[in-house]
Protein backbone atom coordinates (compact mmCIF):
# COMPACT_ATOMS: atom_id res chain seq x y z
CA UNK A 1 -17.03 94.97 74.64
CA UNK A 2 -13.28 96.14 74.00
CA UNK A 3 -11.80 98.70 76.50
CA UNK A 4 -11.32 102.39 75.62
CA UNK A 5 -7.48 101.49 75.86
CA UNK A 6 -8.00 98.78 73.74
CA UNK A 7 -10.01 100.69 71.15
CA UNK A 8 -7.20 103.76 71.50
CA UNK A 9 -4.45 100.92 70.69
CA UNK A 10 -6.32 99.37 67.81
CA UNK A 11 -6.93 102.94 66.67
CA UNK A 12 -3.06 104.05 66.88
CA UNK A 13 -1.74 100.56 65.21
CA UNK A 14 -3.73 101.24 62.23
CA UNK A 15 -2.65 104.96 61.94
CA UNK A 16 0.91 104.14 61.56
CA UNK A 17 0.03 100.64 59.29
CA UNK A 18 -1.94 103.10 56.70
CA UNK A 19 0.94 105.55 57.29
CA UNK A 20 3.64 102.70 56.36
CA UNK A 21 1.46 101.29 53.92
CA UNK A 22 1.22 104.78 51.72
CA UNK A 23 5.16 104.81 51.42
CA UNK A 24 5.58 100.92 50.89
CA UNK A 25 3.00 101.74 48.09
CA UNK A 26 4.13 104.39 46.71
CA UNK A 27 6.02 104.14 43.42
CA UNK A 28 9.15 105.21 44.53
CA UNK A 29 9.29 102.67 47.23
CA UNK A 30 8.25 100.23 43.71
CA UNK A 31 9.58 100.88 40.94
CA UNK A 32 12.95 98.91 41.80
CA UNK A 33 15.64 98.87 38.59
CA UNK A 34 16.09 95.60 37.36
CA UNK A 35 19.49 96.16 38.33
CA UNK A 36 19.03 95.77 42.13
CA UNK A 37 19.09 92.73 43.57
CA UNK A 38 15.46 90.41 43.54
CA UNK A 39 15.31 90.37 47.39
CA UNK A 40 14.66 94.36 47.15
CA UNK A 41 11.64 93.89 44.98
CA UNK A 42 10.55 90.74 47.64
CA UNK A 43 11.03 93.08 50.50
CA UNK A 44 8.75 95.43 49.13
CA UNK A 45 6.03 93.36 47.86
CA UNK A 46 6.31 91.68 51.47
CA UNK A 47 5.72 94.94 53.18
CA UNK A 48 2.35 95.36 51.15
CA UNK A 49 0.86 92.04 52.17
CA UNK A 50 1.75 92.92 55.61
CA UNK A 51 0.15 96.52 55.08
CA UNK A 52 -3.12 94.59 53.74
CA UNK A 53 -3.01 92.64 56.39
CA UNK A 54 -2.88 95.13 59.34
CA UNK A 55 -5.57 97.27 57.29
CA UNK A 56 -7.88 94.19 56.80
CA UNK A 57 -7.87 94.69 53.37
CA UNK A 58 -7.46 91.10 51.05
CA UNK A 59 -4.81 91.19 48.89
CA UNK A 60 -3.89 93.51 46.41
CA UNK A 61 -2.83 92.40 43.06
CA UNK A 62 0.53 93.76 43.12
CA UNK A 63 1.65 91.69 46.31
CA UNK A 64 -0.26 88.40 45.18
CA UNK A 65 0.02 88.48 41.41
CA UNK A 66 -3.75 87.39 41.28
CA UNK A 67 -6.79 88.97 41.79
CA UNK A 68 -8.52 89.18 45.37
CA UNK A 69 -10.56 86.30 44.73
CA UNK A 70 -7.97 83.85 44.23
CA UNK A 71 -5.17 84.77 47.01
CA UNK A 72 -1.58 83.51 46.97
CA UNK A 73 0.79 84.41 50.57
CA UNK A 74 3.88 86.32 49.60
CA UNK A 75 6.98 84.43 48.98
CA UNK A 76 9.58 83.44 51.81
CA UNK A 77 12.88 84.58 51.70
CA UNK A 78 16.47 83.35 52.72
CA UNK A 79 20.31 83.98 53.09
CA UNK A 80 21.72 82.49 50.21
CA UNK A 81 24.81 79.96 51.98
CA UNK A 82 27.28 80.95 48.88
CA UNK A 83 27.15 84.67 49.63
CA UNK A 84 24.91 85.40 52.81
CA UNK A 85 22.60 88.07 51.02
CA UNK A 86 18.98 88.06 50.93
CA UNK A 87 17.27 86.06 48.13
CA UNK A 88 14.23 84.69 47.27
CA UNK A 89 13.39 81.10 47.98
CA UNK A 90 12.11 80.59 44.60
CA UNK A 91 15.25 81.48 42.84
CA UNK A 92 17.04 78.60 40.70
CA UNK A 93 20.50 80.18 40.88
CA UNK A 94 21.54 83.33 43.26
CA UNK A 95 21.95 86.50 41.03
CA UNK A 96 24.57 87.68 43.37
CA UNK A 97 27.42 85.06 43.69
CA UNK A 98 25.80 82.13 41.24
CA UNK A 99 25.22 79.22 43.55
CA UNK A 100 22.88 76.80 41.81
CA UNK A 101 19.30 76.33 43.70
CA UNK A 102 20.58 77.67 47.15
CA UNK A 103 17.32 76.78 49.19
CA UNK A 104 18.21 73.21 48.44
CA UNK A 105 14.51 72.18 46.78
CA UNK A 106 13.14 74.31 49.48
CA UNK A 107 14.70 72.06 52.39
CA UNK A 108 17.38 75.04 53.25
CA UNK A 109 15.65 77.36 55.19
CA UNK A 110 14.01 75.03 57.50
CA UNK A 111 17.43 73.65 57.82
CA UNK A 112 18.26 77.38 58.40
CA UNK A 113 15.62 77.33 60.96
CA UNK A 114 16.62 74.13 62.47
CA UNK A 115 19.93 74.48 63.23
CA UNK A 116 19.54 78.34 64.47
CA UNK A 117 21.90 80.08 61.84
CA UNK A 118 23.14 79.58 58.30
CA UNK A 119 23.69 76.02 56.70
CA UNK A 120 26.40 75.98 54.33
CA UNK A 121 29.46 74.47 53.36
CA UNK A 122 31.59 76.54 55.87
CA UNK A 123 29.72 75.53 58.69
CA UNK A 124 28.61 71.77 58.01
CA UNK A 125 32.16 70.32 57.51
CA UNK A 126 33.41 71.28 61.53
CA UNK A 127 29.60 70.27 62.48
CA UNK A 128 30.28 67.19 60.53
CA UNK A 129 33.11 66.59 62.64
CA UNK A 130 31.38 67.41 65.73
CA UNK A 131 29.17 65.92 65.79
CA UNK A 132 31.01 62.47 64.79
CA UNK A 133 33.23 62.64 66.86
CA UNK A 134 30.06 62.87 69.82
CA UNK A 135 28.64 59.79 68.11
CA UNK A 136 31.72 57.64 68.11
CA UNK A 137 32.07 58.67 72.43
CA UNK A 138 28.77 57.79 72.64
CA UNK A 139 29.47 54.01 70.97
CA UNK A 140 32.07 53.14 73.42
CA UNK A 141 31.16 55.26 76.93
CA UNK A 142 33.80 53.27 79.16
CA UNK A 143 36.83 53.85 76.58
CA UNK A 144 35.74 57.30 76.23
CA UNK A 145 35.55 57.83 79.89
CA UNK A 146 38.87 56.26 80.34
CA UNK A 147 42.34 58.87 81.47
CA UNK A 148 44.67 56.64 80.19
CA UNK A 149 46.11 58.72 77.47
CA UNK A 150 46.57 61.95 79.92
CA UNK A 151 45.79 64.76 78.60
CA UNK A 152 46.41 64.57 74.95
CA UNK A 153 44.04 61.42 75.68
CA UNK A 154 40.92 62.58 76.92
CA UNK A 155 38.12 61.72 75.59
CA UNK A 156 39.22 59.26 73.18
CA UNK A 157 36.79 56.98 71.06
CA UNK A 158 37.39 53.61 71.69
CA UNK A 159 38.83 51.51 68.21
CA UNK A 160 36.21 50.18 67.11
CA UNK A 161 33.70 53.14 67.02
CA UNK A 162 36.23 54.88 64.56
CA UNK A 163 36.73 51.17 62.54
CA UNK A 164 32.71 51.46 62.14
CA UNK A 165 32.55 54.81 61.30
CA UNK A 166 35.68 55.05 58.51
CA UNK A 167 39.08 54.98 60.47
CA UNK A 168 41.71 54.22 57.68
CA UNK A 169 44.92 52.03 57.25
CA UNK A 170 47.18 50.61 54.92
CA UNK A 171 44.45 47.85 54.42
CA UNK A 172 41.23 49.96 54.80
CA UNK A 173 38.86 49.83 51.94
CA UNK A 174 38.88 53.01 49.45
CA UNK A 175 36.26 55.03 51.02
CA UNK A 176 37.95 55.65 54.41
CA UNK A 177 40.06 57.80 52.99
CA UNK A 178 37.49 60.32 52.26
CA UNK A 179 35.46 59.22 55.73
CA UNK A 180 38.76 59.61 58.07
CA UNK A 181 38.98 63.51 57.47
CA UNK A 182 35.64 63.67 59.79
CA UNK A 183 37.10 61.63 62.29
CA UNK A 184 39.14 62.83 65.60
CA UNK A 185 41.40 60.71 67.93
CA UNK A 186 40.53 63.20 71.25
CA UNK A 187 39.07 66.22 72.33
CA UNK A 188 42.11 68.33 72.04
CA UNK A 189 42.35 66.62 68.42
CA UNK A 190 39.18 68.06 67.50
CA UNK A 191 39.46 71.50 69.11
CA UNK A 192 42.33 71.89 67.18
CA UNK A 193 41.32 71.27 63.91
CA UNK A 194 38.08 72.67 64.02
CA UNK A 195 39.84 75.86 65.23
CA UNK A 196 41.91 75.77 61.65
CA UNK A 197 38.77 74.78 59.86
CA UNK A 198 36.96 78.19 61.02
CA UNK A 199 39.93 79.81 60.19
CA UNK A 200 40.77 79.10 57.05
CA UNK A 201 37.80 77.71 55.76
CA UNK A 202 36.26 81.15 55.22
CA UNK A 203 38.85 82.43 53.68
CA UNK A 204 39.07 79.63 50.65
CA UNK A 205 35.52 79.91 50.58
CA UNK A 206 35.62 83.45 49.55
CA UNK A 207 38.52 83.34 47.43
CA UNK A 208 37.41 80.12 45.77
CA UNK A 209 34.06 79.67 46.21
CA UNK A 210 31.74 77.09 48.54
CA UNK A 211 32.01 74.40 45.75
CA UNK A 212 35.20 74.64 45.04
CA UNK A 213 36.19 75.10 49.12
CA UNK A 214 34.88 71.36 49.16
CA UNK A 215 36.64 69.89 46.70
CA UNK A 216 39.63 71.34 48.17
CA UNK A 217 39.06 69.75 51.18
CA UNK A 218 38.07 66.31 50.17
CA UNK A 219 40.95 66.03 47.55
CA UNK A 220 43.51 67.10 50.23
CA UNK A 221 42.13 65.10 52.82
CA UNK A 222 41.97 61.76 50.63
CA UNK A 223 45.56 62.57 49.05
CA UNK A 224 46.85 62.93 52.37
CA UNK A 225 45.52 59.49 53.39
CA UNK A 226 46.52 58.05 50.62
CA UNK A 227 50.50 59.26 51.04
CA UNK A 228 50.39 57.95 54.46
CA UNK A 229 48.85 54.40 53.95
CA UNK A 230 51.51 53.93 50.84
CA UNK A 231 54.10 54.78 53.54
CA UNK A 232 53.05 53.78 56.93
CA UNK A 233 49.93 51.76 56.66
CA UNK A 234 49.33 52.95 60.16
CA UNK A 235 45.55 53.56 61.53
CA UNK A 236 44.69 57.08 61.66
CA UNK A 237 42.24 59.88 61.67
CA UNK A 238 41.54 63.23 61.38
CA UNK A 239 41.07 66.96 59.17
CA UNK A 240 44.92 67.81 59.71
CA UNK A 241 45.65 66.96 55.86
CA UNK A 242 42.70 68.89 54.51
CA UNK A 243 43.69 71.26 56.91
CA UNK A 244 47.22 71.78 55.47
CA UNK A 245 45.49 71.54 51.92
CA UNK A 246 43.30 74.74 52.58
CA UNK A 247 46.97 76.10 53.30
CA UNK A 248 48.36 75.43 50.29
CA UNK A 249 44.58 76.69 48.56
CA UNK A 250 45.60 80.61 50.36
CA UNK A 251 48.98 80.09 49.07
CA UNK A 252 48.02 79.36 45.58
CA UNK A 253 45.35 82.05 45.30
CA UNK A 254 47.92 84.66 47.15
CA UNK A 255 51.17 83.85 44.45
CA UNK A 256 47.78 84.76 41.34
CA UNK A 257 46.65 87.76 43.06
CA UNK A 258 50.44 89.60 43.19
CA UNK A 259 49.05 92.10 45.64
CA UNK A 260 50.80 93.40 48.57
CA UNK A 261 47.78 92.36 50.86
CA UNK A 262 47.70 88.87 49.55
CA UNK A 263 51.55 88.42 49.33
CA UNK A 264 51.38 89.54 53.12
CA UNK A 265 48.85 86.44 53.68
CA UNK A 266 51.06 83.99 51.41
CA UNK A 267 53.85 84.57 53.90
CA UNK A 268 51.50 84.07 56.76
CA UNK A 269 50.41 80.90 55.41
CA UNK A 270 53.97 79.65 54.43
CA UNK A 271 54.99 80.13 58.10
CA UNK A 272 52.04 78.37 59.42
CA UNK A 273 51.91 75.48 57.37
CA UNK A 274 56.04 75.46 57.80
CA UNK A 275 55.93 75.65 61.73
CA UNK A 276 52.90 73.12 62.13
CA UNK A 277 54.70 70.27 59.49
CA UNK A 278 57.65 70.84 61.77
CA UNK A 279 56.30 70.18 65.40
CA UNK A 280 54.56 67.32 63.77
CA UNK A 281 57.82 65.71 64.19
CA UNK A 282 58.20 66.69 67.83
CA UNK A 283 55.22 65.25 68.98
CA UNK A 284 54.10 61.44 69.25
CA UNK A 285 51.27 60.26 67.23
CA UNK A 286 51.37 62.83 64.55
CA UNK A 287 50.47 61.72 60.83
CA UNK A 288 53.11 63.87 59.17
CA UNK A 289 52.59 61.78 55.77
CA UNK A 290 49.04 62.94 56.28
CA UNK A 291 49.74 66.63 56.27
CA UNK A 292 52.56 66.55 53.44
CA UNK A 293 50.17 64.71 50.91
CA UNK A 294 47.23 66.80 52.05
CA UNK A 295 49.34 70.01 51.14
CA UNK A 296 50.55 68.38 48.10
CA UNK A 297 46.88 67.65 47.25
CA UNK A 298 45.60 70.78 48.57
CA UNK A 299 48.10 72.84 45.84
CA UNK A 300 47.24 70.50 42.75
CA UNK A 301 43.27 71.02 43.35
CA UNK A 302 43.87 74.82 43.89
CA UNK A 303 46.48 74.91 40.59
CA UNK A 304 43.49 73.72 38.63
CA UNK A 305 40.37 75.43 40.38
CA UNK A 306 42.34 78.95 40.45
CA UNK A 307 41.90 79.61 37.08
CA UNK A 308 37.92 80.51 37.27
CA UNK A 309 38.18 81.58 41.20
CA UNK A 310 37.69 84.65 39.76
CA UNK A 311 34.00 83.42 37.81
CA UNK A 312 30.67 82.26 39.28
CA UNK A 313 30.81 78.54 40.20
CA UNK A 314 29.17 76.88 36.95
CA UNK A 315 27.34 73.24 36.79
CA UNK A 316 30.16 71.47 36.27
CA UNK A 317 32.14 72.48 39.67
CA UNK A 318 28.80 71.96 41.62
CA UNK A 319 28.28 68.52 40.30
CA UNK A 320 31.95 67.81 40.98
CA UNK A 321 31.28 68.82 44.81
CA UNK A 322 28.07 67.29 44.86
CA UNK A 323 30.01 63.72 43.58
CA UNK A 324 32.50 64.20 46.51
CA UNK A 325 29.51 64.70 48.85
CA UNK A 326 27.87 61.90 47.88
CA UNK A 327 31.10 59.40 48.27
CA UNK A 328 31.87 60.75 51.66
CA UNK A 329 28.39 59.98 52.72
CA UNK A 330 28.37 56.94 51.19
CA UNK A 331 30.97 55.20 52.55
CA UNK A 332 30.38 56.38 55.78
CA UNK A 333 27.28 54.10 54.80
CA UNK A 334 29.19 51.26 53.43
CA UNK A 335 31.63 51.14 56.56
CA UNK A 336 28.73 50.97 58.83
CA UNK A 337 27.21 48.34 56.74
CA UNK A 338 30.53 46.71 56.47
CA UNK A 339 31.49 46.92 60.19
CA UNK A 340 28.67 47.17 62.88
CA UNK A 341 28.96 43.87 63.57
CA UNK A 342 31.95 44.59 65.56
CA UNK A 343 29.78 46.86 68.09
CA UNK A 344 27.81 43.91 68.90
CA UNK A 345 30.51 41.41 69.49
């Protein structure tokens, strides 16, 4: 037998459900223009399932779409990555910045779920890098461990880690140059372009777009790579070309715009990228043919993406960063394929 308290609790929870329920229901709380945005309309036929639910009523034919006998549970929502407002999981393209199917088949908001936060573009390229540069300690523990590079030095992955994982040279096959700009030569390496990555990496995003942010990045970063094994042919690593190509992206977008807030950031970014090329050259192991061709790449992507900043991102400019997903991951494939061996020798 329940408890008076219990009873008195039951009683009071479904006074205020019945009392929600009548204002979720009502038509004002409904009739949502077509106008607003779809994740209104889902909030609202949410709130009636829930209402049916507390009341122990089955569902209603406005929140299920079917009659009682043949229930359906209210859809699932999610932040779409491109924009971070609230859309349905079922919709093929977001109806507030355009991003074509942002739940990723349905995979994105357990990946949402997953990872504790939002999984987009913005954040998966410094956890890329992350978490890369954690698996290529983990291959070599004892060079990792070792001091001898001070403390520019610490934590350094051993050679052949990064040869396994995409370290490129003059004589490196062609996908390292898109599978270098993950890599990182030490801890204060990575801390340092990650830190630039959040930085600017927003801001192309929303000037740009997330599709277009990526192919800004990967062009810079494999132009950069390119410049410097034409030049040096030295082994090397890192995001510090794409880095200075997201620079050049701001700077691009800025000198379009003509505004006094965006000719403010222009200079900001001119003295950045200026300042950083330059202590390049007064520090050792700096890939300053890395960071000139990234720029240089960086500014010819942006030239030809700034056009339809301004415009949803269409098909075309998905499929294009979709193409330079898919070569990044693969050769990070084919250089595994190509060079695991050398872990086990």
């Amino acid at each position: 037998m329940p408890s008076s308290y219990q009873t008195t609790s039951r009683a009071l929870i479904s006074s205020i459900a019945q009392k929600n329920c009548s204002m979720y229901n009502s038509p004002r709380a409904m009739a949502t223009p077509e106008t607003k945005p779809s994740a209104l309309r889902l909030w609202a036929t949410r709130q009636n399932a829930i209402c049916d639910a507390y009341s122990g009523a089955s569902p209603s034919s406005s929140t299920t779409g079917q009659n009682s006998s043949n229930p359906m549970p209210p859809p699932t929502s999610m932040i779409c990555p491109g924009c971070g407002y609230l859309i349905n999981t079922d919709e093929k393209r977001c109806p507030h910045c355009g991003a074509y199917n942002p739940s990723l088949w349905g995979v994105g908001p357990a990946l949402n779920r997953l990872f504790g936060g939002r999984i987009d573009v913005l954040t998966l390229i410094p956890t890329a890098c992350i978490a890369l540069y954690a698996v290529s300690l983990l291959l070599d523990l004892g060079a990792a461990l070792s001091m001898g590079g001070g403390l520019f030095g610490m934590l350094s992955p051993g050679n052949i880690p990064l040869i396994v994982l995409g370290m490129t040279h003059g004589e490196a096959p062609w996908w390292t140059v898109l599978t270098a700009t993950y890599l990182h030569g030490s801890l204060l390496h990575i801390l340092f372009n990650v830190l630039w990555i959040r930085q600017l990496g927003p801001e192309v995003g929303q000037f740009f777009g997330p599709a277009r942010y990526f192919i800004i990045y990967t062009v810079a970063g494999a132009i950069g790579f390119i410049l410097s094994n034409l030049i040096s042919g030295y082994p090397t690593v890192g995001a510090s070309g794409a880095i200075f190509g997201l620079f050049a992206a701001i700077i691009v977008y800025g000198r379009k715009q003509k505004t006094q807030m965006m000719s403010l950031m222009t200079r900001q970014m001119w003295q950045w990228a200026i300042m950083l090329f330059v202590l390049g050259f007064l520090m050792s192991g700096v890939n300053n043919w890395a960071h000139l061709g990234g720029f240089i790449g960086g500014w010819i992507a942006a030239q030809i993406l700034v056009s339809s900043a301004e415009y949803r991102e269409g098909r075309i400019t998905i499929l294009i960063a979709l193409i330079c997903l898919l070569l990044t991951v693969l050769g990070f494939v084919l250089s595994i394929l190509e060079y695991f061996p050398l872990l086990l020798s």
